[in-house]
PDB file of N, CA and C in Angstrom:
ATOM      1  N   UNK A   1      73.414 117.299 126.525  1.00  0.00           N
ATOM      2  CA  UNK A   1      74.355 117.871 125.604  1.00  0.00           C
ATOM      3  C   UNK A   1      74.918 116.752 124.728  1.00  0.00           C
ATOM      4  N   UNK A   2      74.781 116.678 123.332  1.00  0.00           N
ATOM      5  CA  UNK A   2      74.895 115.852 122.374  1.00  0.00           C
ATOM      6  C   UNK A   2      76.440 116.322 121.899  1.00  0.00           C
ATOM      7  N   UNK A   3      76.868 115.704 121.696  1.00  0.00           N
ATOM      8  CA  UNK A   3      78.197 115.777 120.769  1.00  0.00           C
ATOM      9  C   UNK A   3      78.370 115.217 119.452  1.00  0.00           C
ATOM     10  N   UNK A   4      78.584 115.786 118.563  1.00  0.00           N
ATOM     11  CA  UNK A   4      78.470 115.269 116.837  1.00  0.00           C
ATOM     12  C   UNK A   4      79.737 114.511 116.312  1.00  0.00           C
ATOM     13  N   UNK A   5      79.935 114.178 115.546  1.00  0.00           N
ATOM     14  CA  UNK A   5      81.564 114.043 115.055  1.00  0.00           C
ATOM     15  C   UNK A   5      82.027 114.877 114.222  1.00  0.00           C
ATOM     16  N   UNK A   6      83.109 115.433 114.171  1.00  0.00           N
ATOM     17  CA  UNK A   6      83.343 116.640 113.394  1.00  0.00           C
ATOM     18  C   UNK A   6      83.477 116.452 112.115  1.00  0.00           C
ATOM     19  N   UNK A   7      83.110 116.639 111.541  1.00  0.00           N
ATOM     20  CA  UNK A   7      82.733 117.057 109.369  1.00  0.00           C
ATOM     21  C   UNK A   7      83.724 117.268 108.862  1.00  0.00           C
ATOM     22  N   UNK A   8      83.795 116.349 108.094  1.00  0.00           N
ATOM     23  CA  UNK A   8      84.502 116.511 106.981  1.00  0.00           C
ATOM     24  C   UNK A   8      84.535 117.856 105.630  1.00  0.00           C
ATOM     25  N   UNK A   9      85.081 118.714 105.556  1.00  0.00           N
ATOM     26  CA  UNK A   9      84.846 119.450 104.432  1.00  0.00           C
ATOM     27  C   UNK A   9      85.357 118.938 103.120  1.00  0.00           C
ATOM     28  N   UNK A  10      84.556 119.355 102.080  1.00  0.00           N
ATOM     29  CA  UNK A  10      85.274 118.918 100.689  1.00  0.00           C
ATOM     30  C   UNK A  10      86.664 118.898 100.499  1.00  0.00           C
ATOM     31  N   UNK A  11      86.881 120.163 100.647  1.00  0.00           N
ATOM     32  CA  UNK A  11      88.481 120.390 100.774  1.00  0.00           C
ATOM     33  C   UNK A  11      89.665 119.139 101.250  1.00  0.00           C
ATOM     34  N   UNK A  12      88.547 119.078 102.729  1.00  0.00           N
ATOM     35  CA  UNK A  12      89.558 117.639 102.972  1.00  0.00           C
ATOM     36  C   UNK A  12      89.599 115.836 102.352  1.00  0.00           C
ATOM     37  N   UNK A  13      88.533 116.327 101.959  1.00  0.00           N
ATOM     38  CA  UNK A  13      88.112 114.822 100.804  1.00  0.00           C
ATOM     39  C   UNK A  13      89.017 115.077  99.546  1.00  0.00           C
ATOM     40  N   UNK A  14      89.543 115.947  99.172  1.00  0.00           N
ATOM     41  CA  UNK A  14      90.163 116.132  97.886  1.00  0.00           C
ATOM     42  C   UNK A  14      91.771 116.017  98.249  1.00  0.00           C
ATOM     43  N   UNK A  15      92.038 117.127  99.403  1.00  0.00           N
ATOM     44  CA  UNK A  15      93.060 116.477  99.551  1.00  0.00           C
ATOM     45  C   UNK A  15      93.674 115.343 100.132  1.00  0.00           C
ATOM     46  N   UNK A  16      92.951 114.313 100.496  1.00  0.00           N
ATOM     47  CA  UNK A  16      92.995 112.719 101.121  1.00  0.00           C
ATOM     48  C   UNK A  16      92.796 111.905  99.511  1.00  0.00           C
ATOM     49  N   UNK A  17      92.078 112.499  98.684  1.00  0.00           N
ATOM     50  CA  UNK A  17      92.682 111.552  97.482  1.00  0.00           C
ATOM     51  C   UNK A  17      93.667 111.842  96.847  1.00  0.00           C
ATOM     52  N   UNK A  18      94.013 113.341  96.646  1.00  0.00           N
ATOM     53  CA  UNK A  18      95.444 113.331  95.895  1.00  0.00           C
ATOM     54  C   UNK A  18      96.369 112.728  96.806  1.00  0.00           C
ATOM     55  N   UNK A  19      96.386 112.604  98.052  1.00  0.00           N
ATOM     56  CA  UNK A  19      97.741 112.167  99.179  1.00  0.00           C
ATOM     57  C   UNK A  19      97.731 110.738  98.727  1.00  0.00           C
ATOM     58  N   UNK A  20      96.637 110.087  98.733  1.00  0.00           N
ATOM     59  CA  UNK A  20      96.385 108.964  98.135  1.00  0.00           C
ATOM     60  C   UNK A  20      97.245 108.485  96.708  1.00  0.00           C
ATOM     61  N   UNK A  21      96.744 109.192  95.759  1.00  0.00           N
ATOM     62  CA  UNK A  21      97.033 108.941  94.406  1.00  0.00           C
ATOM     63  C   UNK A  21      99.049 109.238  94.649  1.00  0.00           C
ATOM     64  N   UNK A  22      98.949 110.259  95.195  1.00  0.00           N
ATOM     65  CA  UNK A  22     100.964 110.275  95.261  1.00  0.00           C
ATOM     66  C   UNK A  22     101.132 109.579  95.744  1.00  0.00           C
ATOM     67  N   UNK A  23     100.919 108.560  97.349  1.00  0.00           N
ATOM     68  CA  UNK A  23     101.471 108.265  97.811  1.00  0.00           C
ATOM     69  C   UNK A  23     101.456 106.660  96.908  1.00  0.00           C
ATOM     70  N   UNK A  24     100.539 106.463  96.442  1.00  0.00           N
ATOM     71  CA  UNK A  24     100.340 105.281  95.564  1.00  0.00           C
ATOM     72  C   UNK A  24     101.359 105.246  94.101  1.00  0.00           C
ATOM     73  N   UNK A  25     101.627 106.653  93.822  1.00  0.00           N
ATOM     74  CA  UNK A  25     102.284 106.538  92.617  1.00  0.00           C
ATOM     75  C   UNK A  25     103.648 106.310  93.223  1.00  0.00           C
ATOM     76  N   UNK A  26     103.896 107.077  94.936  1.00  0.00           N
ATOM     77  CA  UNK A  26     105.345 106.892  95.042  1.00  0.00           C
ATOM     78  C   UNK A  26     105.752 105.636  95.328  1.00  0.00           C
ATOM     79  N   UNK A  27     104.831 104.478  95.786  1.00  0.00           N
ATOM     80  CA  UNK A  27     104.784 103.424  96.254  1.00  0.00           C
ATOM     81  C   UNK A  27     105.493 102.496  94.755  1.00  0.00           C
ATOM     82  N   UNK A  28     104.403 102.432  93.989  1.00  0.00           N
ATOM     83  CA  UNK A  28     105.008 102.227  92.671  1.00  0.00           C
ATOM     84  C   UNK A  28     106.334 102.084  91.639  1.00  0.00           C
ATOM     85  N   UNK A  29     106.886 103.789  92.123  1.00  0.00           N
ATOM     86  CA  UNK A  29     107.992 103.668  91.435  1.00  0.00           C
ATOM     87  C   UNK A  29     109.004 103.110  92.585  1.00  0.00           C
ATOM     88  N   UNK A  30     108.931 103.014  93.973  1.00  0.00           N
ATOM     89  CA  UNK A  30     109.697 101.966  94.808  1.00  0.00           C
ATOM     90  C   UNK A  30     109.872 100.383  94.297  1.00  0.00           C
ATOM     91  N   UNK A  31     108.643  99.991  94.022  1.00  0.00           N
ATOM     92  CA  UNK A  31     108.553  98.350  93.438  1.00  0.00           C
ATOM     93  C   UNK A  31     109.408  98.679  92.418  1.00  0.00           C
ATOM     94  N   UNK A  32     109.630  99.143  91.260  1.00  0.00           N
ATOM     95  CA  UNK A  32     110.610  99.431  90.258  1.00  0.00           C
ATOM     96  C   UNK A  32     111.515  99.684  90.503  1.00  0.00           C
ATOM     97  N   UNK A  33     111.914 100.472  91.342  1.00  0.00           N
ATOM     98  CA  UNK A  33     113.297 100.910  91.542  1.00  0.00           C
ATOM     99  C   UNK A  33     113.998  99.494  91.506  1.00  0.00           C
ATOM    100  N   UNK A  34     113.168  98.804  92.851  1.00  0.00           N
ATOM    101  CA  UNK A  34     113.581  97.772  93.282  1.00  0.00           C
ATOM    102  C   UNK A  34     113.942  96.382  92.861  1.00  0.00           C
ATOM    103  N   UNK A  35     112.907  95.773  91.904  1.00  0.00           N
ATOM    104  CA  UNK A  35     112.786  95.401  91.233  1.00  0.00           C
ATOM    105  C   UNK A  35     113.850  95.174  90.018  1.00  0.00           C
ATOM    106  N   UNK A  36     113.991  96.729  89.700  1.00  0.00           N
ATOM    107  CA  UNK A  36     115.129  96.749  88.376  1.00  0.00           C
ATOM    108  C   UNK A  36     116.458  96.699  88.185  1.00  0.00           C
ATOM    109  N   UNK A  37     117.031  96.511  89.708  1.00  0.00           N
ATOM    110  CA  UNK A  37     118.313  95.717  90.164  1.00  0.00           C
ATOM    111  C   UNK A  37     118.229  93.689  89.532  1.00  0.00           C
ATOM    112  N   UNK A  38     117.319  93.769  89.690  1.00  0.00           N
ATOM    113  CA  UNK A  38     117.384  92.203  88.856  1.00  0.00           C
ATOM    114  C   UNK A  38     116.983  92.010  87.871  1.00  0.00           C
ATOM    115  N   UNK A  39     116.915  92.731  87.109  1.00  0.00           N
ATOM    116  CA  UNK A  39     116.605  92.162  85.894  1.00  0.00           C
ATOM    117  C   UNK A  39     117.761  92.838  84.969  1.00  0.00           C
ATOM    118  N   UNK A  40     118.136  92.231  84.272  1.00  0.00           N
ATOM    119  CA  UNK A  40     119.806  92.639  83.330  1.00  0.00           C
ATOM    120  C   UNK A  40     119.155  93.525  81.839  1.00  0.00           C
ATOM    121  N   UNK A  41     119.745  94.336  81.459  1.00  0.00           N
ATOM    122  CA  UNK A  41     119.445  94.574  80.310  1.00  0.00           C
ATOM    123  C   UNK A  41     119.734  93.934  79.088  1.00  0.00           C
ATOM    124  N   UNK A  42     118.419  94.312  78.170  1.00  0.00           N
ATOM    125  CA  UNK A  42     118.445  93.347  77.391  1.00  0.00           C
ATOM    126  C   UNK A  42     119.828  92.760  76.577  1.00  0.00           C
ATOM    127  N   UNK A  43     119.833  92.116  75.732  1.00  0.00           N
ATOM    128  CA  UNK A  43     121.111  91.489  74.948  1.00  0.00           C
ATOM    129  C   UNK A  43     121.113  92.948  73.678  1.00  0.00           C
ATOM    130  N   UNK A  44     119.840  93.192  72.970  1.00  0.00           N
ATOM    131  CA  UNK A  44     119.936  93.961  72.041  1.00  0.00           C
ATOM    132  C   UNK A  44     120.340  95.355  72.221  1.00  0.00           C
ATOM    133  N   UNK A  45     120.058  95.918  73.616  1.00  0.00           N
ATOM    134  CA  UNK A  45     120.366  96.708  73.889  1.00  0.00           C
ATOM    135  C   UNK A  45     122.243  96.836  74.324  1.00  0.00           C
ATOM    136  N   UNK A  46     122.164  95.676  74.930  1.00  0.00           N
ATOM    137  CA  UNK A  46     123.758  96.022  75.287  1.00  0.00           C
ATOM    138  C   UNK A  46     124.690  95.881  73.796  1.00  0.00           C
ATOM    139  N   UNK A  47     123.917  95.127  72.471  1.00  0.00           N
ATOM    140  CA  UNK A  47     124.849  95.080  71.743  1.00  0.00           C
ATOM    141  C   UNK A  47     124.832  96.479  71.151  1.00  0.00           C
ATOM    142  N   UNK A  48     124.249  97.316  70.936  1.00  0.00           N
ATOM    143  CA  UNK A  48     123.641  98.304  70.478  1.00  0.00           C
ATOM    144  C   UNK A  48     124.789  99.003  71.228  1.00  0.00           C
ATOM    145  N   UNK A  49     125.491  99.316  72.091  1.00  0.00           N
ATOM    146  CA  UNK A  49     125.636 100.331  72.693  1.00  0.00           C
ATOM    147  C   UNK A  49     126.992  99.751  73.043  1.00  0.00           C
ATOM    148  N   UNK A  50     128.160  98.529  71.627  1.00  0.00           N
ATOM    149  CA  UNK A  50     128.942  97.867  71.911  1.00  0.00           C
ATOM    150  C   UNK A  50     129.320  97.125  72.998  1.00  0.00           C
ATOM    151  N   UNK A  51     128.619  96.672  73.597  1.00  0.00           N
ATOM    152  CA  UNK A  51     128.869  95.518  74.879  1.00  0.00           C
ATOM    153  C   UNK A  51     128.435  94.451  74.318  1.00  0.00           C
ATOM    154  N   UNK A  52     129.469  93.603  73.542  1.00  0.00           N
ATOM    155  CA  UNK A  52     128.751  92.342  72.385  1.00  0.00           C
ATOM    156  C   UNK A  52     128.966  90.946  73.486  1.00  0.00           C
ATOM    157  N   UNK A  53     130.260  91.446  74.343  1.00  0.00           N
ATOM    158  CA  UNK A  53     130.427  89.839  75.539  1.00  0.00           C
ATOM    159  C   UNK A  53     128.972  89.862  76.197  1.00  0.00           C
ATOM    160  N   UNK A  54     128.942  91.146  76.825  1.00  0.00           N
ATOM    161  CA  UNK A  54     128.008  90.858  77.579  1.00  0.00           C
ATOM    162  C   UNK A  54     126.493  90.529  77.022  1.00  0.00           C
ATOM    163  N   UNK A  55     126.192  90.760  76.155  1.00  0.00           N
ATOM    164  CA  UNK A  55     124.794  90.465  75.378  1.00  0.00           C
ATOM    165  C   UNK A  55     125.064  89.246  74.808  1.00  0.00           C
ATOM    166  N   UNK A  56     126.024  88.345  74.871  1.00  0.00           N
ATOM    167  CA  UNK A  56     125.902  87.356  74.131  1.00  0.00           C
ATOM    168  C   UNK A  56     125.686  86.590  75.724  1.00  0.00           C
ATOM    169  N   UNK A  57     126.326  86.972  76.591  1.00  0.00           N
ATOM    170  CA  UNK A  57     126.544  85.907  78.251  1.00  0.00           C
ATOM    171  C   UNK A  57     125.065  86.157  78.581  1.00  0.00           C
ATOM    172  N   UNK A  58     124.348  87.133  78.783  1.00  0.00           N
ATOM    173  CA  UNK A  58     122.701  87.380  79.167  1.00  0.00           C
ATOM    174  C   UNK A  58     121.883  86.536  77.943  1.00  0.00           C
ATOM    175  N   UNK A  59     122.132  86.513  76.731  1.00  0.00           N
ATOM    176  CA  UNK A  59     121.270  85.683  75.779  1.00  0.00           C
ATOM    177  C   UNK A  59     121.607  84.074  75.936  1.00  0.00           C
ATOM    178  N   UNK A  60     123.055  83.841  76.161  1.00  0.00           N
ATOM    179  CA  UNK A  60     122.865  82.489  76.847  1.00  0.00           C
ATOM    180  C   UNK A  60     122.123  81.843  77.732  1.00  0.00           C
ATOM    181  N   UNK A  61     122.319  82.402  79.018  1.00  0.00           N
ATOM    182  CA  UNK A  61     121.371  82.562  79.670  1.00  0.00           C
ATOM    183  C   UNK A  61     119.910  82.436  79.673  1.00  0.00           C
ATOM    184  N   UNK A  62     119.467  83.457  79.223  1.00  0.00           N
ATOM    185  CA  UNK A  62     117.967  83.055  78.665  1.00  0.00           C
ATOM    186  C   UNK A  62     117.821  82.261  77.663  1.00  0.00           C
ATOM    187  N   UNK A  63     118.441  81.970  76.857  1.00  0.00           N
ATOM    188  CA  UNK A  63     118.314  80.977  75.986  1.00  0.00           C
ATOM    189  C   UNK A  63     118.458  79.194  76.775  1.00  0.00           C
ATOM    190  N   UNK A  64     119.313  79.388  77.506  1.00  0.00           N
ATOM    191  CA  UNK A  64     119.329  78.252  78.495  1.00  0.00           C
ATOM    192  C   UNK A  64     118.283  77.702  79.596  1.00  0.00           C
ATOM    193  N   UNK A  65     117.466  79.147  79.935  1.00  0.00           N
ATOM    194  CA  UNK A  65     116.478  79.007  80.771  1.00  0.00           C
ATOM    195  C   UNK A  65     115.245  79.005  80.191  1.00  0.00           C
ATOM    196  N   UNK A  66     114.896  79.166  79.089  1.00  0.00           N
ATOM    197  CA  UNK A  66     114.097  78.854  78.164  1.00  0.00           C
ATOM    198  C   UNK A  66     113.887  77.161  77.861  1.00  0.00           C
ATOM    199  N   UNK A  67     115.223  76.818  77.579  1.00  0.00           N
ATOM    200  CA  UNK A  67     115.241  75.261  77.449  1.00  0.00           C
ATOM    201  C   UNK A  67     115.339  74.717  78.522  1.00  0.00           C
ATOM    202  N   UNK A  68     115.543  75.251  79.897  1.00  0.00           N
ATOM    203  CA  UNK A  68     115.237  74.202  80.827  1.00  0.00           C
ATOM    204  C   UNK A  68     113.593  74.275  81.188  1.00  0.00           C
ATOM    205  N   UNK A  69     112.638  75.015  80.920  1.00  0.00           N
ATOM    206  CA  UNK A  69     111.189  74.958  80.964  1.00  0.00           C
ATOM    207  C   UNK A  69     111.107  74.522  80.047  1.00  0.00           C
ATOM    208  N   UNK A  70     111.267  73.334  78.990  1.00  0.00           N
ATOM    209  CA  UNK A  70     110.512  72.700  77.669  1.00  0.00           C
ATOM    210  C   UNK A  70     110.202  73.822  76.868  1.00  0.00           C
ATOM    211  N   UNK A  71     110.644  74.262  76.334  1.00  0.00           N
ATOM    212  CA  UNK A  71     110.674  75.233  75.262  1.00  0.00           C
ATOM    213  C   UNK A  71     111.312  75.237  74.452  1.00  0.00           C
TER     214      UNK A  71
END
């Protein structure tokens, strides 16, 4: 008495790549979420939307860290 391994149907191949593809897209927007706690918004944007201290203190900044890499 032989025993086989049980088969895969299409069905289940299709849905193992969409679980795939979401779980990859949800993975994704985690790195971003995460991610986008550090990084400040831009200077143009904050002046845009009257926050002129703060877009001038973030452009220092990068303007400062710009010149400390030889630039």
């Amino acid at each position: 008495m032989t025993t086989s391994a049980p088969r895969c149907s299409p069905r289940d191949a299709v849905l193992a790549v969409w679980l795939s593809a979401i779980l990859l897209g949800a993975l994704l927007a985690l790195i971003v979420l995460i991610s986008r706690r550090r990084i400040p918004e831009s200077p143009r944007w904050l002046a845009c939307r009257g926050r002129h201290a703060e877009a001038d203190r973030i452009a220092a900044g990068l303007e400062a860290a710009s010149r400390g890499r030889g630039r």
